[in-house]
Protein backbone atom coordinates (compact mmCIF):
# COMPACT_ATOMS: atom_id res chain seq x y z
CA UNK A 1 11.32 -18.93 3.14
CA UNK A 2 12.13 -15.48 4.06
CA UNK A 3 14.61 -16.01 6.80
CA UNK A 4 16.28 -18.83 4.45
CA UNK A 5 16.79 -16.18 1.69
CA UNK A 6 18.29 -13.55 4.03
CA UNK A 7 20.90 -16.27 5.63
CA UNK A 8 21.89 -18.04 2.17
CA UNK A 9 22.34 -14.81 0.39
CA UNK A 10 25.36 -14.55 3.09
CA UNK A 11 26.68 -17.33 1.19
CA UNK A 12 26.62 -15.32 -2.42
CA UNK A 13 30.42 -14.73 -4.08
CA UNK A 14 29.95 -11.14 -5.71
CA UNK A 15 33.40 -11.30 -7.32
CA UNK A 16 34.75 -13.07 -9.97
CA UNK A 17 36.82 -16.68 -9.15
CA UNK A 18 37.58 -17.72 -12.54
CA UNK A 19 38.79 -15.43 -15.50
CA UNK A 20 37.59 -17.47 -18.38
CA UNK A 21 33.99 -17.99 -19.89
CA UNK A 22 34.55 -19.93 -22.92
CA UNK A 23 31.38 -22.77 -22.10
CA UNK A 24 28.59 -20.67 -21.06
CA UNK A 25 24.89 -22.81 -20.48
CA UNK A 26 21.52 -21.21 -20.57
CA UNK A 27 18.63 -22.53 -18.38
CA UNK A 28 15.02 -21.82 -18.30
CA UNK A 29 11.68 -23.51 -17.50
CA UNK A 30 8.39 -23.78 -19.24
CA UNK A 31 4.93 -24.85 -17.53
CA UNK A 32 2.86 -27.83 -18.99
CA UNK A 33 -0.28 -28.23 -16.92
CA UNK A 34 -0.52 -29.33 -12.41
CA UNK A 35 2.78 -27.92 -11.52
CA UNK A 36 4.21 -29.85 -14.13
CA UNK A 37 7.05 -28.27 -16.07
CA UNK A 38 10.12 -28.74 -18.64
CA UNK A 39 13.27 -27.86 -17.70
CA UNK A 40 15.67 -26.88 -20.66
CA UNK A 41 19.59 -26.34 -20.90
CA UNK A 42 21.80 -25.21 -23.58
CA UNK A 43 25.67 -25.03 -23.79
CA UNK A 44 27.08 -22.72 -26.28
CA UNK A 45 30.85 -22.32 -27.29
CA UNK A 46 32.44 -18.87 -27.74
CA UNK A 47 31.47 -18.62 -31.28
CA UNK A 48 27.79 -19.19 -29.85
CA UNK A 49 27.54 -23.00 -31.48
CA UNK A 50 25.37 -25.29 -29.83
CA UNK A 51 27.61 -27.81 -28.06
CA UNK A 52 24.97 -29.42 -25.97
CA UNK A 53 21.37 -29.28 -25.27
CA UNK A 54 19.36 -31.22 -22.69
CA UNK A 55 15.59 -31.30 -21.28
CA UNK A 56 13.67 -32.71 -18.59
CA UNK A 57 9.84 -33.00 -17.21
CA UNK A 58 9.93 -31.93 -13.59
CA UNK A 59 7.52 -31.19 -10.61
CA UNK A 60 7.19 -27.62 -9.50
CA UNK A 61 6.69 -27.99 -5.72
CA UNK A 62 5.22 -24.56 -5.29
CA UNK A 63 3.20 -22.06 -6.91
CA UNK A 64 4.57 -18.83 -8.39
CA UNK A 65 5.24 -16.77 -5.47
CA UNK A 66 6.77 -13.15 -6.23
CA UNK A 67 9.98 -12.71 -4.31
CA UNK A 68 10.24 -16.94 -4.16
CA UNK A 69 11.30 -18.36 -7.47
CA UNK A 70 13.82 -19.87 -6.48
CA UNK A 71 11.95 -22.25 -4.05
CA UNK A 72 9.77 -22.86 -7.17
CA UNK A 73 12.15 -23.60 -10.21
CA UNK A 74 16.11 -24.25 -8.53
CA UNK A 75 15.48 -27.40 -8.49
CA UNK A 76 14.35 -27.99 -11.87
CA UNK A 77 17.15 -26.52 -13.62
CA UNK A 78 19.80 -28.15 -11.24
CA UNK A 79 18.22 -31.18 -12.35
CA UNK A 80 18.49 -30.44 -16.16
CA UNK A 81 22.16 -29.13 -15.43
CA UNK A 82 23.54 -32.05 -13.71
CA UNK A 83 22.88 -34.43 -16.77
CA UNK A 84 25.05 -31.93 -19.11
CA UNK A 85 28.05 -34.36 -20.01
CA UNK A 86 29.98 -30.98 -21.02
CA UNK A 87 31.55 -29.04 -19.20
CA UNK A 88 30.55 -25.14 -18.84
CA UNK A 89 31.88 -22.06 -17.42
CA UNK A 90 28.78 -19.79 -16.55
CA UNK A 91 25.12 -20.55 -15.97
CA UNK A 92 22.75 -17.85 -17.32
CA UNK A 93 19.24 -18.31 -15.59
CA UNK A 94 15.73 -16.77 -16.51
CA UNK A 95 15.59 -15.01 -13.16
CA UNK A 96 17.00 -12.63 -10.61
CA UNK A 97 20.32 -12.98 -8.58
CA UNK A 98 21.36 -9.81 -6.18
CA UNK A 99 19.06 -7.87 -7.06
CA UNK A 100 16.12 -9.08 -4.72
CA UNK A 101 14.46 -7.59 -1.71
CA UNK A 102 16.20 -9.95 0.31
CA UNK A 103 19.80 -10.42 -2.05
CA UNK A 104 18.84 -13.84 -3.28
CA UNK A 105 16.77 -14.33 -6.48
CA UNK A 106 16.57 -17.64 -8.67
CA UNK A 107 20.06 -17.00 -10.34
CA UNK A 108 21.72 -16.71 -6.64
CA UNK A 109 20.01 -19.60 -5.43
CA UNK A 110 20.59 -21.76 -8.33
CA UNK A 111 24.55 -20.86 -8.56
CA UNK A 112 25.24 -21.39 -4.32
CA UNK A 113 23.49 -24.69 -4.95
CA UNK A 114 25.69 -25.52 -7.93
CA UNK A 115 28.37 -24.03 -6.78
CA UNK A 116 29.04 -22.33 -9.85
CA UNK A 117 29.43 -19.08 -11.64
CA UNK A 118 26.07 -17.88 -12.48
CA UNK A 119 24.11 -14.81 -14.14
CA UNK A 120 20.31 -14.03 -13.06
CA UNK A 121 18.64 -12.12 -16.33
CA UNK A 122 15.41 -11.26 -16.51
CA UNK A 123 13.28 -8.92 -19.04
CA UNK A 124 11.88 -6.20 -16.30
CA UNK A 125 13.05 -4.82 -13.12
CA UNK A 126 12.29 -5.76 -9.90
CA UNK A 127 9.85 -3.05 -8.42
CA UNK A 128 11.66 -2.79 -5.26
CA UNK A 129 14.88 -1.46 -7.52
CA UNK A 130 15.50 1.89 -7.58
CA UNK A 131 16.89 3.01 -11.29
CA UNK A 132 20.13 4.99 -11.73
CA UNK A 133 20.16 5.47 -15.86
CA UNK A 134 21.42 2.12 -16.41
CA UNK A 135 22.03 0.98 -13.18
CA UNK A 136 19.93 -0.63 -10.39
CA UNK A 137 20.33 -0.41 -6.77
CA UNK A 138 18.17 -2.43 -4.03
CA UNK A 139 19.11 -0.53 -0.56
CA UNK A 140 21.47 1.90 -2.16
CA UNK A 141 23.53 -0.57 -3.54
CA UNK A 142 24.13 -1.91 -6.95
CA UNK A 143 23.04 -4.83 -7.77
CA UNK A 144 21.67 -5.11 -11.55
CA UNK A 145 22.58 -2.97 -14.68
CA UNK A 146 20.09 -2.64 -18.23
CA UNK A 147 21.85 -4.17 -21.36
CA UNK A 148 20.22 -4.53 -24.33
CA UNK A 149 16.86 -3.56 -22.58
CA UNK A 150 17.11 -6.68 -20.23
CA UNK A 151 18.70 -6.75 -16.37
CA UNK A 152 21.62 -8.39 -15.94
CA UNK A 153 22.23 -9.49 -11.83
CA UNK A 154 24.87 -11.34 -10.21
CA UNK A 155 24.04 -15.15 -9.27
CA UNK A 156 27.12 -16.52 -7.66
CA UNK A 157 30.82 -16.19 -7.93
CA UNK A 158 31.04 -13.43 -10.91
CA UNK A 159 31.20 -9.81 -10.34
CA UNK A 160 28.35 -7.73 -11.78
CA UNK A 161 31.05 -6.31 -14.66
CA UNK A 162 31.90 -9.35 -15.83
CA UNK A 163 28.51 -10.58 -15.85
CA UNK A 164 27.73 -7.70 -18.30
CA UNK A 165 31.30 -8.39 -20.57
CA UNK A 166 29.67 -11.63 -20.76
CA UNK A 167 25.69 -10.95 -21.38
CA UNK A 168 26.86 -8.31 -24.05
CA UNK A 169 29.58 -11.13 -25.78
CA UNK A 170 26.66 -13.42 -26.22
CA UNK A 171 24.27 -11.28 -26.93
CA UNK A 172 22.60 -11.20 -31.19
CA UNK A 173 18.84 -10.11 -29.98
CA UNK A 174 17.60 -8.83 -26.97
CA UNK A 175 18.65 -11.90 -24.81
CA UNK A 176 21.54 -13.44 -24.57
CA UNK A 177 21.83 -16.65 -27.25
CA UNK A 178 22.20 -19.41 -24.60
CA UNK A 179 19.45 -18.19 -22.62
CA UNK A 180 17.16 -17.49 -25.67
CA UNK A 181 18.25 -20.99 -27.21
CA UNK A 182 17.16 -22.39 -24.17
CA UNK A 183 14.06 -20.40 -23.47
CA UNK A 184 13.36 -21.79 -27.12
CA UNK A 185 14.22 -25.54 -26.57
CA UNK A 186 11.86 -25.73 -23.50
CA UNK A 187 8.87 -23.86 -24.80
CA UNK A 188 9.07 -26.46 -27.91
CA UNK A 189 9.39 -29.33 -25.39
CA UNK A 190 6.26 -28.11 -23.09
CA UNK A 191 4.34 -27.73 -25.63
CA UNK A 192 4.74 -30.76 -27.06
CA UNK A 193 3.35 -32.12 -23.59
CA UNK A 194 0.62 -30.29 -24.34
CA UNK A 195 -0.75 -31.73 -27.27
């Protein structure tokens, strides 16, 4: 899994290919019980209105694995994403991009699959980053910045600026509204399952 991280992160677009984010979709996952999960997305408009929401139980092939996420939950959310009927710019995902050990966390795996513009946030750093005030490096090299007290990484095809412009325009709390809304939506969802 590894070597398949190393030679896909290859594939990662660290600039950005379209100059609009008007659409921008939130993804996350919540656990139910036997690697059995829901997978939850929300598309928000620019004035952060909820133009779409969608959720789905999926199978989590692999246990949590630090450094692996990706091989655990891409699936999931690509799953969720593909049955959005509206159209988005950016993907935010509950996860990593760039700034990995190996340059390829859940938000760069998720947005190379998709093909897509996509934003890895998470609430901590990574240990293996190395913290310059708000920036943080992984070999030297930049790869995540602090906003709002949450990272902000590139997935795919947005550069790590805009990424920020973007995190900080959708941002009320701590973490950005589409992610939170769908952080929300699934949580709801799995616990339902639960019951």
């Amino acid at each position: 899994m590894a070597r398949l991280q190393c030679e896909w992160s290859k594939k990662v677009i660290k600039e950005d290919v379209i100059s609009h984010f008007k659409n921008i979709c939130g993804a996350d996952v919540s656990f139910t019980v036997n690697n059995k999960g829901i997978a939850a997305a929300v598309i928000m408009g620019s004035k952060l209105e909820v133009l779409e929401k969608k959720y789905k139980k999926v199978e989590l092939p692999i246990p949590y694995l630090s450094g692996f996420l990706g091989f655990r939950e891409a699936d999931a959310i690509l799953d969720v994403v593909k049955e959005l009927e509206h159209p988005f710019d950016v993907l935010m995902v509950n996860g990593n991009g760039t700034l990995h050990p190996r340059g390829f966390g859940l938000a760069s795996h998720v947005g190379v699959l998709l093909g897509k513009p996509t934003i890895g946030i998470t609430k901590k750093p990574i240990k293996e980053a190395e913290r310059d005030n708000s920036l943080l490096k992984i070999n030297g090299r930049v790869e995540g910045k602090i906003v709002n007290g949450m990272v902000v990484s590139v997935g795919h095809k947005i550069s790590l600026k805009t990424a920020v412009k973007v995190v900080k325009n959708t941002s009320i709390y701590k973490m950005p509204e589409p992610l939170r809304q769908a952080h929300i939506f699934c949580t709801e969802k799995a616990k339902e399952e639960l019951k």
